[in-house]
N, C-alpha and C. Protein backbone atom coordinates (compact mmCIF):
# COMPACT_ATOMS: atom_id res chain seq x y z
N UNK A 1 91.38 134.72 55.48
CA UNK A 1 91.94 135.80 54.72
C UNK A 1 92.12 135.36 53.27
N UNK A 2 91.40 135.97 52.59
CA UNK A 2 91.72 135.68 50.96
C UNK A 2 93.36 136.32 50.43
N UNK A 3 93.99 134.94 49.54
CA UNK A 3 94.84 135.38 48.69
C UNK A 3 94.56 136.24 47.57
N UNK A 4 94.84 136.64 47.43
CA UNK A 4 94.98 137.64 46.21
C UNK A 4 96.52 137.18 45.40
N UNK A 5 96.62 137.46 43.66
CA UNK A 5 97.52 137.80 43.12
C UNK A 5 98.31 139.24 43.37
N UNK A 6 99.80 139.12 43.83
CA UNK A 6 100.15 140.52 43.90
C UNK A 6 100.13 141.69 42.79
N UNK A 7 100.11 142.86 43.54
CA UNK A 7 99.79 143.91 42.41
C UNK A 7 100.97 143.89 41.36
N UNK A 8 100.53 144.40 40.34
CA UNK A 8 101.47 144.77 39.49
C UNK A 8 102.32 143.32 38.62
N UNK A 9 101.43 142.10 39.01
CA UNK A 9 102.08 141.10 38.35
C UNK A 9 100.90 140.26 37.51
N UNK A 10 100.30 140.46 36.68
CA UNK A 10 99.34 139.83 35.85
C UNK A 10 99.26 138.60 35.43
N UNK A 11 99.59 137.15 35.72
CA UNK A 11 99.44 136.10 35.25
C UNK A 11 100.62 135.30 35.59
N UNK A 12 101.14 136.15 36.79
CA UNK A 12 101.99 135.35 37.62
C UNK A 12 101.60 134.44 38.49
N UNK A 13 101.92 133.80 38.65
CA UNK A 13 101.74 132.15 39.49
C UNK A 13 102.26 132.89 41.36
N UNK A 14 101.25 132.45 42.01
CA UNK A 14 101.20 133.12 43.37
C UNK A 14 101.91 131.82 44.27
N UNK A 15 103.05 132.33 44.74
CA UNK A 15 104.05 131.76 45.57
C UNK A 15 103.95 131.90 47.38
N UNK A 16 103.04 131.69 47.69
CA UNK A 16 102.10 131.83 49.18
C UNK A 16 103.65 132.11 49.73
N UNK A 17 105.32 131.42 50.00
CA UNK A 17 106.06 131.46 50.70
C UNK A 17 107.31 132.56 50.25
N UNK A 18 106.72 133.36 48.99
CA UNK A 18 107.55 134.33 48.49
C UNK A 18 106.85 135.65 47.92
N UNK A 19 105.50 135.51 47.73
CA UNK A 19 104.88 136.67 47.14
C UNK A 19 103.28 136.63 47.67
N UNK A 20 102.52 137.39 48.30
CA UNK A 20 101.57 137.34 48.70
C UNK A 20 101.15 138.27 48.68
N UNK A 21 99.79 138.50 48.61
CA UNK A 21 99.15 139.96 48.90
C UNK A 21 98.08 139.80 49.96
N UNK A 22 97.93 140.31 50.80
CA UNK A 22 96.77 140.01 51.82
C UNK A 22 95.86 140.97 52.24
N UNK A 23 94.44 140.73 51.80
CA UNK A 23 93.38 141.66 51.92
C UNK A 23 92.80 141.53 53.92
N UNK A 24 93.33 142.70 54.66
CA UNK A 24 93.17 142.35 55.82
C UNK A 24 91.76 143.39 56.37
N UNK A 25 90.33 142.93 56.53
CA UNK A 25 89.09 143.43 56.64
C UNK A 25 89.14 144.32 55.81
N UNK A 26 88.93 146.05 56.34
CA UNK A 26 88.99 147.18 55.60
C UNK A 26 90.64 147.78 55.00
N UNK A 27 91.05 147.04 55.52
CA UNK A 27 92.80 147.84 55.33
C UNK A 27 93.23 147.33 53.97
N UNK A 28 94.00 148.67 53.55
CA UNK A 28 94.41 148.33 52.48
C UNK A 28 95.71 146.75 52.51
N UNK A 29 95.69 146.60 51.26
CA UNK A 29 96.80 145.02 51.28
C UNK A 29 97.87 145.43 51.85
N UNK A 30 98.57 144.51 52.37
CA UNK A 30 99.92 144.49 52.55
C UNK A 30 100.25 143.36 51.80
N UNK A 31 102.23 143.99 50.98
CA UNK A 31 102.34 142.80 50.41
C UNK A 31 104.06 142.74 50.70
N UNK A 32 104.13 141.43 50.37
CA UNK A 32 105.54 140.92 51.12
C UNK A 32 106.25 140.30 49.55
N UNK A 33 107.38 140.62 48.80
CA UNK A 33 107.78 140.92 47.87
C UNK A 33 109.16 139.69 48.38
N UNK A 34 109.32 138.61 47.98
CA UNK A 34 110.49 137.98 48.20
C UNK A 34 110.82 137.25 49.39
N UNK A 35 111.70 136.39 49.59
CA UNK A 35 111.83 136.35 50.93
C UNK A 35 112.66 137.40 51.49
N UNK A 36 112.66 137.35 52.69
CA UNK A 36 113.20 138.58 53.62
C UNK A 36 114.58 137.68 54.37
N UNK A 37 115.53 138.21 53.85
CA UNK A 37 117.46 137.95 54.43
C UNK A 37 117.60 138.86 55.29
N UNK A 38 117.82 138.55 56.32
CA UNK A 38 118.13 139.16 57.51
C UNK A 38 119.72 138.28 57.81
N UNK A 39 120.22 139.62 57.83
CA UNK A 39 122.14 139.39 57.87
C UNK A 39 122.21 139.91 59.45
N UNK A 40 123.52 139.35 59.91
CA UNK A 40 124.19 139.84 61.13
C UNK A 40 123.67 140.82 62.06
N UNK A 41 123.12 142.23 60.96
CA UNK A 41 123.71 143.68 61.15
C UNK A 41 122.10 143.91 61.87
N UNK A 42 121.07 143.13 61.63
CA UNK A 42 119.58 143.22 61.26
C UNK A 42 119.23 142.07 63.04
N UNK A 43 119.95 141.70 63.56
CA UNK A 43 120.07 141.18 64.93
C UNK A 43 120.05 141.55 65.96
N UNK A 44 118.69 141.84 66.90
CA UNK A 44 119.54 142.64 67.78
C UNK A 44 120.34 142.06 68.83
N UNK A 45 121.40 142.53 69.34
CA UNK A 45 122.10 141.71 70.96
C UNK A 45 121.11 141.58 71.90
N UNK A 46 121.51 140.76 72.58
CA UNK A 46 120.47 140.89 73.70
C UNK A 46 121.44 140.56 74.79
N UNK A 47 121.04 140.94 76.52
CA UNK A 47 121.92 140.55 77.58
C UNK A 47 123.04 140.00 77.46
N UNK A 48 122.68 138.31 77.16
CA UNK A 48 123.97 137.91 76.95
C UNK A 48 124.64 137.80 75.92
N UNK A 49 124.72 138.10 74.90
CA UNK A 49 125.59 138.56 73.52
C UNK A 49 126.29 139.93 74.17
N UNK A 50 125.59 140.92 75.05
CA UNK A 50 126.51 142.18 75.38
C UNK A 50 127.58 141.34 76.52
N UNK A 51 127.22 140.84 77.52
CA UNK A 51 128.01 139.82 78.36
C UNK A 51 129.22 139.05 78.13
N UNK A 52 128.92 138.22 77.18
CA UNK A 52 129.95 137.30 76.28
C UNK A 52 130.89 138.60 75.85
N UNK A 53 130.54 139.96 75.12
CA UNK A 53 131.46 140.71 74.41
C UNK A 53 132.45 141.21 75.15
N UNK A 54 131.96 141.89 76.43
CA UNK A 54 132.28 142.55 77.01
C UNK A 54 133.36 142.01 77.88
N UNK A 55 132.98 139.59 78.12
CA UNK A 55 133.99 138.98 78.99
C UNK A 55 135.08 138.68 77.71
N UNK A 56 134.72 138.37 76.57
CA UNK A 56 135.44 137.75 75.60
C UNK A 56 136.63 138.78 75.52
N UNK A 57 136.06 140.16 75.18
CA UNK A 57 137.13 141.58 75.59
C UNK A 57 137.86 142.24 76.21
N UNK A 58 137.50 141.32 77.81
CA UNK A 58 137.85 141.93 78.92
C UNK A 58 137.99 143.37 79.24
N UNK A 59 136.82 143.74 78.57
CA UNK A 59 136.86 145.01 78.22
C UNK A 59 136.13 146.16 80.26
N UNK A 60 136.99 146.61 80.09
CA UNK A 60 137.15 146.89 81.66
C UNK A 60 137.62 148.45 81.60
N UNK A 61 137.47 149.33 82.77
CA UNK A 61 138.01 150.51 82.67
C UNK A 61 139.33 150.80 83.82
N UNK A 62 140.76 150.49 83.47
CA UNK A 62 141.77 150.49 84.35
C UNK A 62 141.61 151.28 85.56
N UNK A 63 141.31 150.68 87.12
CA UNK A 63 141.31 151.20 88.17
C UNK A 63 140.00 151.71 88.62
N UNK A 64 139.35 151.40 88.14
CA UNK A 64 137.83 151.90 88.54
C UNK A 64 136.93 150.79 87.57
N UNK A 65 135.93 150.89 89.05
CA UNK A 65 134.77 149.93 88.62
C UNK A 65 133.35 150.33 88.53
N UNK A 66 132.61 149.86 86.89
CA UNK A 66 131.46 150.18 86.29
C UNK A 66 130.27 149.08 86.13
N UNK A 67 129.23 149.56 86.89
CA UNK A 67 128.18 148.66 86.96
C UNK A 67 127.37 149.14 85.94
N UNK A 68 126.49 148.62 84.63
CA UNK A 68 125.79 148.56 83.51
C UNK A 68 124.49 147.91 84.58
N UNK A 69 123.39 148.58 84.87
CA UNK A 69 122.23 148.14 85.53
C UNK A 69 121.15 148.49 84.03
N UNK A 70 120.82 147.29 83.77
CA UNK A 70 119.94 147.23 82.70
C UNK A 70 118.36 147.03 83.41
N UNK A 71 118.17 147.09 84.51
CA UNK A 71 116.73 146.43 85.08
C UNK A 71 116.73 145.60 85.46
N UNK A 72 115.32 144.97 84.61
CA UNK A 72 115.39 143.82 84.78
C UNK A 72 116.23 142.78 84.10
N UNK A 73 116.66 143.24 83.45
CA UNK A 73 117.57 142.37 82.24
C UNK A 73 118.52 141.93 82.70
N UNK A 74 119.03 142.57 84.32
CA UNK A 74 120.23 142.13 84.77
C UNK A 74 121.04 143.70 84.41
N UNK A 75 122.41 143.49 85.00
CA UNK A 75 123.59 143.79 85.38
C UNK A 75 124.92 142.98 85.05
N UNK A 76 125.49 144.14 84.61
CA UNK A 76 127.32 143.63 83.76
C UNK A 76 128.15 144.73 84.44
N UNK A 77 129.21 144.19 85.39
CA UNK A 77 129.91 144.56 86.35
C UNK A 77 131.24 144.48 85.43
N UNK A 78 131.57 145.41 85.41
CA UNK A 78 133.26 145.60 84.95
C UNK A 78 133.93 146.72 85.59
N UNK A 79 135.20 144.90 86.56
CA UNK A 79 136.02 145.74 87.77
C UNK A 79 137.56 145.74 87.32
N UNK A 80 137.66 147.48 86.91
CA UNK A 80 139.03 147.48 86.64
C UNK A 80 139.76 147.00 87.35
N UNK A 81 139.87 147.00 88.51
CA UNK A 81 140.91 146.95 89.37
C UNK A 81 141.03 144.92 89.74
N UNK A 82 139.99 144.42 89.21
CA UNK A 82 140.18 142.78 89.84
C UNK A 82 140.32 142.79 88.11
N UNK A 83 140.28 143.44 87.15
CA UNK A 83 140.21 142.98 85.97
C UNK A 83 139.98 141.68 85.17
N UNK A 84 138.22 142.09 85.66
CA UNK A 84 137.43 140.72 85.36
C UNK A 84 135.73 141.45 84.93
N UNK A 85 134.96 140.96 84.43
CA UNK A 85 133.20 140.85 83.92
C UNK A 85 132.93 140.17 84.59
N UNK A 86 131.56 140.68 85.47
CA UNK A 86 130.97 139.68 85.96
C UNK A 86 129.45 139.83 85.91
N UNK A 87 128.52 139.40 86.58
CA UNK A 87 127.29 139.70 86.32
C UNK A 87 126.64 140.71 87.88
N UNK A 88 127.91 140.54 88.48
CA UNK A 88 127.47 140.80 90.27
C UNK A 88 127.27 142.48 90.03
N UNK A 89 126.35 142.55 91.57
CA UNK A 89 125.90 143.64 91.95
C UNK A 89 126.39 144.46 93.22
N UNK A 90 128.01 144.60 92.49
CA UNK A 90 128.86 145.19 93.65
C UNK A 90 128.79 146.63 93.30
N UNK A 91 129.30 147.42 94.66
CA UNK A 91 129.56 148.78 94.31
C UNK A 91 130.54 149.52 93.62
N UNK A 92 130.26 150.39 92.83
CA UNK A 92 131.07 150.63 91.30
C UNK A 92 131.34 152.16 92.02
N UNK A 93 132.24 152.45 91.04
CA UNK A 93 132.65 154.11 90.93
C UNK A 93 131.40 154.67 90.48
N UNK A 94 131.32 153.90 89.50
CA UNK A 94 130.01 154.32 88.60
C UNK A 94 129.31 153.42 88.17
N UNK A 95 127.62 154.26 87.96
CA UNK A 95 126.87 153.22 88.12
C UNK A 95 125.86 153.81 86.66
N UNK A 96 125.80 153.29 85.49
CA UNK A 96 125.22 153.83 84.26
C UNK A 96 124.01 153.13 84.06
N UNK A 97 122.63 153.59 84.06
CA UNK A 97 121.25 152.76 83.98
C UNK A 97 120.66 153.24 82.62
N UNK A 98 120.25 152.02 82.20
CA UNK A 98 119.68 152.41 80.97
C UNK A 98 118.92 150.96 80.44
N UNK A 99 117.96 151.30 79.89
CA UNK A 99 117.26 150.07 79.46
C UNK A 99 117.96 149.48 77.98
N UNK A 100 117.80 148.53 78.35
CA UNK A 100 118.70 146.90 77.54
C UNK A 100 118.44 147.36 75.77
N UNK A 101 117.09 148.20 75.59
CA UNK A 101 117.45 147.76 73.92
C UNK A 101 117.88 149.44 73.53
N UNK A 102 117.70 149.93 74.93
CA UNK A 102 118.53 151.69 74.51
C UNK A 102 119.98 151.33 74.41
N UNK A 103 120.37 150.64 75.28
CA UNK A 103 122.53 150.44 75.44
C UNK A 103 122.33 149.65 74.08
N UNK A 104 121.84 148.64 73.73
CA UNK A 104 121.69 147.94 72.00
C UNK A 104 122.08 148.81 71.21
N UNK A 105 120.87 149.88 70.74
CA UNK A 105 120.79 151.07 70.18
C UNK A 105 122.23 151.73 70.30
N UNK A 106 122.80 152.01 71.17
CA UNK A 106 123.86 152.55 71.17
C UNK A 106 125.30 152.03 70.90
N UNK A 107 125.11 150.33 71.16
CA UNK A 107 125.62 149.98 70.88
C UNK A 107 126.47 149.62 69.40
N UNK A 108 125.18 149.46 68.62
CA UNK A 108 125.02 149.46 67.12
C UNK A 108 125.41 150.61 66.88
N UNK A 109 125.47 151.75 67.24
CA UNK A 109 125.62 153.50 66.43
C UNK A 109 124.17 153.97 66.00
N UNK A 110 123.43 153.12 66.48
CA UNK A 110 121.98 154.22 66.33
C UNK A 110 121.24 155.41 66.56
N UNK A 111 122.13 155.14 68.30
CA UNK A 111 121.86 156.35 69.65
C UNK A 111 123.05 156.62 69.74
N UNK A 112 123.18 157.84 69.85
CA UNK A 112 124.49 158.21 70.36
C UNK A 112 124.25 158.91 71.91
N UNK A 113 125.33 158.23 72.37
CA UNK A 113 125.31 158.40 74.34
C UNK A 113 125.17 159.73 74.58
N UNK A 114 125.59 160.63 74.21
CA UNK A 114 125.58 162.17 74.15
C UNK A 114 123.65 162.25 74.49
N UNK A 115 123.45 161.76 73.41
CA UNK A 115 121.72 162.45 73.04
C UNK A 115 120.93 161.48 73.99
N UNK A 116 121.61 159.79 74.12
CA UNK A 116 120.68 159.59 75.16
C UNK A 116 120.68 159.82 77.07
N UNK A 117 122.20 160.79 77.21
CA UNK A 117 121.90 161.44 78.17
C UNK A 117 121.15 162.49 78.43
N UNK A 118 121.00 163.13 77.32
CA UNK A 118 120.13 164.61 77.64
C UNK A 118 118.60 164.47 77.35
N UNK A 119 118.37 162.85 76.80
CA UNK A 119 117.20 163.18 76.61
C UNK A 119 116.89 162.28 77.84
N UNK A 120 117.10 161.88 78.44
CA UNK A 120 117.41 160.84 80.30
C UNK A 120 116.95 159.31 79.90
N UNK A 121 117.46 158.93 78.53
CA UNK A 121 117.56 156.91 78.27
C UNK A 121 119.05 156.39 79.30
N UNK A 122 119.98 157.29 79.70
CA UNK A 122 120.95 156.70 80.07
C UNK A 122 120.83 158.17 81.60
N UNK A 123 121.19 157.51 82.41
CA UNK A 123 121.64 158.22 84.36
C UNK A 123 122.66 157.30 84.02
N UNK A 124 124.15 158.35 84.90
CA UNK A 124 125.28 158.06 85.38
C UNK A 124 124.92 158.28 86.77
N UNK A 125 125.46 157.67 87.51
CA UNK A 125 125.09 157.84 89.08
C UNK A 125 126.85 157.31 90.04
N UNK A 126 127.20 158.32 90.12
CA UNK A 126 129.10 158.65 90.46
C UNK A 126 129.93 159.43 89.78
N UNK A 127 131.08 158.62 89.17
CA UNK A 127 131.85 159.49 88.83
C UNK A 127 131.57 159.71 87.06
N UNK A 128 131.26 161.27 86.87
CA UNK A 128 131.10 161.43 85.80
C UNK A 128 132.13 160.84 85.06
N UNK A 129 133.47 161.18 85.04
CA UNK A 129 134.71 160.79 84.20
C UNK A 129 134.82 159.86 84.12
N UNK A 130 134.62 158.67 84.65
CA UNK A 130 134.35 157.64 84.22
C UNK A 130 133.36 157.01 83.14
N UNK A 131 132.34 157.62 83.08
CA UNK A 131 131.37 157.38 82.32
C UNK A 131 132.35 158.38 80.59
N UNK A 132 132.68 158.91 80.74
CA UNK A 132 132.80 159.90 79.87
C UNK A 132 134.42 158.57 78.95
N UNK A 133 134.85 158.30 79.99
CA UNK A 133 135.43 157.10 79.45
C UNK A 133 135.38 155.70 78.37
N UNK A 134 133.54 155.78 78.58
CA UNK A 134 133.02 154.61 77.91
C UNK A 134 132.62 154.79 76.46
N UNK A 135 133.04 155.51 76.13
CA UNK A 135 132.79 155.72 74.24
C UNK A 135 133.86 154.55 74.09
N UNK A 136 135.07 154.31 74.31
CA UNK A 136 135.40 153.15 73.85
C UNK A 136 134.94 151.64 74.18
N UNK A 137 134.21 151.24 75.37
CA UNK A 137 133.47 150.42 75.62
C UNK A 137 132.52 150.34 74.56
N UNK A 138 131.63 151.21 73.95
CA UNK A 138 130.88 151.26 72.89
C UNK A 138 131.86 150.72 71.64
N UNK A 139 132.80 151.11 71.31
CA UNK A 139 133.26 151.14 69.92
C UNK A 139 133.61 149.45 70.16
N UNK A 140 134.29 148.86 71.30
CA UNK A 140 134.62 147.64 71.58
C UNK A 140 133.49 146.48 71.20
N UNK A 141 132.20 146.99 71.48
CA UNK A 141 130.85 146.18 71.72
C UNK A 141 130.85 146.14 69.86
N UNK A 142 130.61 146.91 69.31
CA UNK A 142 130.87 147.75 67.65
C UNK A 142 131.65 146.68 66.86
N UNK A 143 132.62 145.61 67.42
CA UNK A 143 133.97 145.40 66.81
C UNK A 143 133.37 144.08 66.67
């Protein structure tokens, strides 16, 4: 792949690890302007970052128990009533399925749970009111 000088800079000195332009076959250049800072916010969680939050929080729903079935990604069990996180695959009041980088998404404030029930990223499977409970589980994950 040939370097190129980036556009718009005439007799600038080409910094391969900060400024590049890259002629890729027929496609126009792509060019990468600086280095790229990726803060906190720019991260996504993954399994266990939601895990850790959720034990670090003890974040639980008083008297009833909610199983988070992510797939394959696993399962995050929070039993009000033993008021504990765990990873087990016991039977819940309620049982909320949704794939790992949709609950992310929602987690962050990207998706909002409302829209990814109706559009079917998130099944409740039991007690609705319980589920209807977990907007603060979200805001907790948020904190």
């Amino acid at each position: 792949m040939p370097w190129r000088r980036p556009l718009g800079a005439p007799g600038r000195r080409l910094n391969p690890l900060h400024d590049a332009t890259v002629t890729l076959a027929a496609h126009a250049p792509l060019v990468c302007n600086g280095p790229i800072q990726f803060g906190p916010e720019d991260r996504l969680m993954n399994y266990n970052d939601i895990l850790q939050r959720f034990q670090s929080g003890n974040v639980t729903v008083p008297g009833k128990k909610v199983k988070f079935d992510f797939g394959d990604a696993g399962k995050i069990y929070l039993d009000g009533v033993g008021n504990k996180v765990t990873t087990e695959d016991g039977a819940a009041d309620t049982t909320i399925k949704v794939k790992l980088d949709d609950f992310v998404s929602m987690a962050q404030g990207q998706l909002d749970p409302t829209a990814a029930f109706m559009q079917g990223k998130l099944r409740v499977e039991g007690d609705m009111g319980v589920a209807m409970q977990l907007q603060g589980v979200m805001a907790k994950l948020r904190g």
